[in-house]
C-alpha atoms as a PDB file:
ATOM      1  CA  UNK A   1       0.000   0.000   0.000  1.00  0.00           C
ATOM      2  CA  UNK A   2       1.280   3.506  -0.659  1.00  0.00           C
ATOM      3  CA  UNK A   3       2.735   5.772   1.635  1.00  0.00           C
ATOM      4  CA  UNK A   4      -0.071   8.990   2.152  1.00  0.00           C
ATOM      5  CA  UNK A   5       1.899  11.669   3.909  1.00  0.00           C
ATOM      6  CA  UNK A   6      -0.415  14.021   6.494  1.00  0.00           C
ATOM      7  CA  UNK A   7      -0.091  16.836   3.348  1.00  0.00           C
ATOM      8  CA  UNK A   8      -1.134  14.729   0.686  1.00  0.00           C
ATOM      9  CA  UNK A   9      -4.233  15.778  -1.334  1.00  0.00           C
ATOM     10  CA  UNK A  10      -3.705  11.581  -2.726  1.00  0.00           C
ATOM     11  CA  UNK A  11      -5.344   9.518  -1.025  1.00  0.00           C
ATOM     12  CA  UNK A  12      -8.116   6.719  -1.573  1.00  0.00           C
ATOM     13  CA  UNK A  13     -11.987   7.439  -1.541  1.00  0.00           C
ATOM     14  CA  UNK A  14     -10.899  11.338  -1.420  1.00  0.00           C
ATOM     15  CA  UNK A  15     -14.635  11.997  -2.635  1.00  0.00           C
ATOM     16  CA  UNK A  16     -16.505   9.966  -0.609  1.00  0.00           C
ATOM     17  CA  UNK A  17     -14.145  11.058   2.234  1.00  0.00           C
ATOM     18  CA  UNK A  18     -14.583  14.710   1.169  1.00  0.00           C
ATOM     19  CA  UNK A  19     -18.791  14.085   1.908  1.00  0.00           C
ATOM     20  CA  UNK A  20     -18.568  11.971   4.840  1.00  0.00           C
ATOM     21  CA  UNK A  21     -16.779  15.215   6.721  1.00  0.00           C
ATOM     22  CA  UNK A  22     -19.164  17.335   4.968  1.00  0.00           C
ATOM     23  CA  UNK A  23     -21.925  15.491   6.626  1.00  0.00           C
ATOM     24  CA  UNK A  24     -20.472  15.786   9.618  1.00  0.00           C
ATOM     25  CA  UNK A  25     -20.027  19.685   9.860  1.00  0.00           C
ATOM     26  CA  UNK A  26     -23.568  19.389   8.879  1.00  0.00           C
ATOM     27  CA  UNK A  27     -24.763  17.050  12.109  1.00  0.00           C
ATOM     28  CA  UNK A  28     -22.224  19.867  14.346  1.00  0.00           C
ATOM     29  CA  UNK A  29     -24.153  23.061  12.984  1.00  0.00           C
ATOM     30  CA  UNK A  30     -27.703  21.311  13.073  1.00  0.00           C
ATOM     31  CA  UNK A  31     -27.202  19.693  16.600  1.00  0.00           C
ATOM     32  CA  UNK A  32     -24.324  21.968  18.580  1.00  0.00           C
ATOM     33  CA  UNK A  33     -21.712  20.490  20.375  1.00  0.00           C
ATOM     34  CA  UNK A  34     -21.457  18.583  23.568  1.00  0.00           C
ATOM     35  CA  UNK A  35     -23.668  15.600  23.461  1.00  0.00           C
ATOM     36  CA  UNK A  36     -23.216  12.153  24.292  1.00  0.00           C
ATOM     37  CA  UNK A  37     -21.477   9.948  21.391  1.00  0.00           C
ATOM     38  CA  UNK A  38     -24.999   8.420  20.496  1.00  0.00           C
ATOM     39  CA  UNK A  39     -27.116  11.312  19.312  1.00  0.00           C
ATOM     40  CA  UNK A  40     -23.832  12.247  16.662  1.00  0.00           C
ATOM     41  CA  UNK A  41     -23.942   8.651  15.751  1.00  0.00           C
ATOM     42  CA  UNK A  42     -27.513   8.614  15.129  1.00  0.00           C
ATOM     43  CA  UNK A  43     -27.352  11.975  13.341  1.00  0.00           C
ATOM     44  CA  UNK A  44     -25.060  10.953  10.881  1.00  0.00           C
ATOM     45  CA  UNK A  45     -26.983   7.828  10.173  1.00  0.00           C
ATOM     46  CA  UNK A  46     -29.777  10.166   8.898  1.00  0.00           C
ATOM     47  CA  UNK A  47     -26.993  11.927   6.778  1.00  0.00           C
ATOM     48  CA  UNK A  48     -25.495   8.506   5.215  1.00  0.00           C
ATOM     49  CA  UNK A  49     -29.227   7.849   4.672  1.00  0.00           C
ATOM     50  CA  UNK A  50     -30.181  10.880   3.204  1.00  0.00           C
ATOM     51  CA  UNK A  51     -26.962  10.205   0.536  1.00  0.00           C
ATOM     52  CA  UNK A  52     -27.991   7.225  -0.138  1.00  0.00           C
ATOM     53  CA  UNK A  53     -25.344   5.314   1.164  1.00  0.00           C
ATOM     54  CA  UNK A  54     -24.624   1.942   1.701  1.00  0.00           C
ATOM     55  CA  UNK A  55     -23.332   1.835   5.370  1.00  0.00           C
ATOM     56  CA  UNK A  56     -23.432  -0.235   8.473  1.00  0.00           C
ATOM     57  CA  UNK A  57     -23.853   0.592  11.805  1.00  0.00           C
ATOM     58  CA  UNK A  58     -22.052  -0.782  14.966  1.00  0.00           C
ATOM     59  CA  UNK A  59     -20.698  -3.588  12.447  1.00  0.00           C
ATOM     60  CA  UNK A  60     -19.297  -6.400  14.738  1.00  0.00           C
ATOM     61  CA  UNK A  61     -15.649  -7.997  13.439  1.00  0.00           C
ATOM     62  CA  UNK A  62     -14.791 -10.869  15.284  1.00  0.00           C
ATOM     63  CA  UNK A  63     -10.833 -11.449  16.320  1.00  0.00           C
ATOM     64  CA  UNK A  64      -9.173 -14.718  16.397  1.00  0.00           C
ATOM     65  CA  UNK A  65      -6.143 -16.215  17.524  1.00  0.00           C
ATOM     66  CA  UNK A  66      -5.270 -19.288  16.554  1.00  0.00           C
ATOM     67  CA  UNK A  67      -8.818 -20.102  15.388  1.00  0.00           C
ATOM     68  CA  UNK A  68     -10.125 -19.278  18.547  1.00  0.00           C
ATOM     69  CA  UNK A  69     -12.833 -16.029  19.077  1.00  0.00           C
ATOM     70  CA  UNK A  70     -10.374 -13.267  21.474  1.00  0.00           C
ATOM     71  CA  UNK A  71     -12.102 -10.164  20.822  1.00  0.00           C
ATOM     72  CA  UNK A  72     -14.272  -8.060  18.549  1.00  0.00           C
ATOM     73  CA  UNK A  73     -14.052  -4.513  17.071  1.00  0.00           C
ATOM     74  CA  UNK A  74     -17.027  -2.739  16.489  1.00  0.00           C
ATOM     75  CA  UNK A  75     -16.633   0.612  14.713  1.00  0.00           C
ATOM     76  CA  UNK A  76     -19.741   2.961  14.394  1.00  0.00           C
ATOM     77  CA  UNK A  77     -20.001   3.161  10.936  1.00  0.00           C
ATOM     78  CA  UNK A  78     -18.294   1.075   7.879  1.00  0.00           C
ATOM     79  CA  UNK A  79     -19.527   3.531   4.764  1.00  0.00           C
ATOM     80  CA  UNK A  80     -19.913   2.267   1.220  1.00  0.00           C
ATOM     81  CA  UNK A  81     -17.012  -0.981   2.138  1.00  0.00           C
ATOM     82  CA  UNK A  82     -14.374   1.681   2.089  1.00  0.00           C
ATOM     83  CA  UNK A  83     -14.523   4.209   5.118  1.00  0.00           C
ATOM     84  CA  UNK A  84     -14.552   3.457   8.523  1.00  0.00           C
ATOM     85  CA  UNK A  85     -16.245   6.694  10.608  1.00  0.00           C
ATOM     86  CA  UNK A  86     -15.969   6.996  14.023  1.00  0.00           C
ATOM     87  CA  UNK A  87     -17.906   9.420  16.552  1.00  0.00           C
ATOM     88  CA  UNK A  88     -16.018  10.914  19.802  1.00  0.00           C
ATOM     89  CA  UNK A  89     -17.349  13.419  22.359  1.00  0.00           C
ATOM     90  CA  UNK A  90     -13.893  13.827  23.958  1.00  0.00           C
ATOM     91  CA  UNK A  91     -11.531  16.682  24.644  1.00  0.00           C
ATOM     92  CA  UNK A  92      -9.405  16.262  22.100  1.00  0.00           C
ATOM     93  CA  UNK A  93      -8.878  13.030  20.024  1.00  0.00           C
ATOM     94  CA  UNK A  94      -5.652  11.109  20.993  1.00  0.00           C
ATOM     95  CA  UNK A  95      -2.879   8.778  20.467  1.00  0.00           C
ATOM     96  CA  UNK A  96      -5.321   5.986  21.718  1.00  0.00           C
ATOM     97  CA  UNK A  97      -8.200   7.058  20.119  1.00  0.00           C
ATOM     98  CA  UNK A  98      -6.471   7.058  16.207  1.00  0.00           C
ATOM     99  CA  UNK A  99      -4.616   3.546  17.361  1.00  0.00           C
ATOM    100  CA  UNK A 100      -7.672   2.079  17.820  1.00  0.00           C
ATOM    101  CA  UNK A 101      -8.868   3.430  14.564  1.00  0.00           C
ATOM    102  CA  UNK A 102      -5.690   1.778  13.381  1.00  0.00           C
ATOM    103  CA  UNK A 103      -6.480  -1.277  14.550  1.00  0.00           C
ATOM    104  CA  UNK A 104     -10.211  -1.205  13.439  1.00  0.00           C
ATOM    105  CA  UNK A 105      -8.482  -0.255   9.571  1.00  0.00           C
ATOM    106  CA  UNK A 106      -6.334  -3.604  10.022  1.00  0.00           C
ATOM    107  CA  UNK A 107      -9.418  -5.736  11.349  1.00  0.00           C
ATOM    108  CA  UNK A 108     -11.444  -4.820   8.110  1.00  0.00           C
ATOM    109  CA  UNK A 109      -8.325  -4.462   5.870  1.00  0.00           C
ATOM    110  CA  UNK A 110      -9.792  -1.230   4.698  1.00  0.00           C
ATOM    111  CA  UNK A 111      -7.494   1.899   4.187  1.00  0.00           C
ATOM    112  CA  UNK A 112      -9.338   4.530   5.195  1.00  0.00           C
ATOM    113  CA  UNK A 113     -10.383   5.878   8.931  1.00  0.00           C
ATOM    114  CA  UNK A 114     -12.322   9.448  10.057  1.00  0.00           C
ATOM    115  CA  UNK A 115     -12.608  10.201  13.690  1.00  0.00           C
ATOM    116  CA  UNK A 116     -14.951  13.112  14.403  1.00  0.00           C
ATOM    117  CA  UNK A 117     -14.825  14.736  17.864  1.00  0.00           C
ATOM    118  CA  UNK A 118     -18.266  16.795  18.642  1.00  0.00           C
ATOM    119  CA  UNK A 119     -16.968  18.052  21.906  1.00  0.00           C
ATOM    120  CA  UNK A 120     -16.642  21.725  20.972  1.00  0.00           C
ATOM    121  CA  UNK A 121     -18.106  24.572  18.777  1.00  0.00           C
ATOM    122  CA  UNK A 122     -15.343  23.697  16.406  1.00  0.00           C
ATOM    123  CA  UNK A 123     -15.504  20.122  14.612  1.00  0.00           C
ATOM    124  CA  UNK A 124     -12.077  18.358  14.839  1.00  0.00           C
ATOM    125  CA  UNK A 125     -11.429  15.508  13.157  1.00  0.00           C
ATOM    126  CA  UNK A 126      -8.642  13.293  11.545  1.00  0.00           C
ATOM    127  CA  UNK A 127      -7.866  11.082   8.086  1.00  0.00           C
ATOM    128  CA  UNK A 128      -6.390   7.976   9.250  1.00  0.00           C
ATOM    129  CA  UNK A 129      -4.736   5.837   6.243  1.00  0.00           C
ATOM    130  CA  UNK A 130      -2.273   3.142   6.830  1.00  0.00           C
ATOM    131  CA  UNK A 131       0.791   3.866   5.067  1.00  0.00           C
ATOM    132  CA  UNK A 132       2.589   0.622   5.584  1.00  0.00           C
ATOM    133  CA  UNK A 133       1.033  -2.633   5.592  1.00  0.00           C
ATOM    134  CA  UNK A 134       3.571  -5.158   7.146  1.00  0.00           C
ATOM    135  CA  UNK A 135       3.726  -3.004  10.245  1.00  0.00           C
ATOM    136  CA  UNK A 136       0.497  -0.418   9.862  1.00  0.00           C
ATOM    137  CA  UNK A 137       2.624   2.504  10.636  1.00  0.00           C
ATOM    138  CA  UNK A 138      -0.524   4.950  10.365  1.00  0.00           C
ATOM    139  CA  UNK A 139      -0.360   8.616   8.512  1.00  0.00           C
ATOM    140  CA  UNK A 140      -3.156  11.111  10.128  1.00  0.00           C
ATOM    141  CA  UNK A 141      -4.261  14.214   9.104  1.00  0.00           C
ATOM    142  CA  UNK A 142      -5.624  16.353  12.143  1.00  0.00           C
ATOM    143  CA  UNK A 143      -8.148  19.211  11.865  1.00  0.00           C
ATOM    144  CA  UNK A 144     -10.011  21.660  13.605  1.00  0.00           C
ATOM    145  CA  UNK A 145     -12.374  23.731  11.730  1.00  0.00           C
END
């Protein structure tokens, strides 16, 4: 897989991506900030909807070791089998929050990860693309808008 530096206007499902933050700023503006995780969740739901999306919600993806069931991941939202979107209402996203993303990216074998914080007035969110995967060394692009 190619390397996507944080700067790089390349990257895969750039339209779709492009949309899914758009829908996104919309949920922010129409609901304000500070919520619990679920009504943002919800809310963007009825945007995917709206779009006509294909998307799942709270899609479960079972881990196994050794052909035995360890764990599952269960990211809000896969969108159209290419994007995986997940909602935070935290101070400011984190180290653990994009390594999880990293991990849901690896679970799926997908290659491309938005995490949108609702916390504040302003929407921040980040890209999250693998950009290596033997090791899934993980490029990010962090906003605040």
């Amino acid at each position: 897989m190619p390397d996507f530096p944080e700067t790089s206007d390349n990257f895969p499902h750039k339209d779709l991506c492009y949309e899914v933050v758009g829908c996104a700023f919309g949920v922010l503006g129409a609901l304000g900030h500070g919520f619990h995780e679920k009504p943002y969740e919800n809310a963007m739901a009825v945007e995917f909807r709206e779009k006509g999306w294909n998307f799942r919600q709270q899609p479960v993806y079972p881990l196994y070791h050794h052909g035995t069931l360890v764990g599952e991941y269960v990211p809000d939202f896969v969108v159209e089998d290419a994007i995986i979107v997940d909602v935070r209402v935290v101070e400011t996203i984190g180290t653990g929050d994009v390594g999880q993303m990293l991990n849901y990216l690896k679970v799926t074998n997908l290659s491309l990860g938005l995490l949108f914080n609702f916390q504040h007035s302003q929407l921040e969110w980040r890209r999250v693309i693998p950009s290596d995967v033997r090791n899934r060394k993980v490029s990010t692009t962090h906003s605040t808008i």
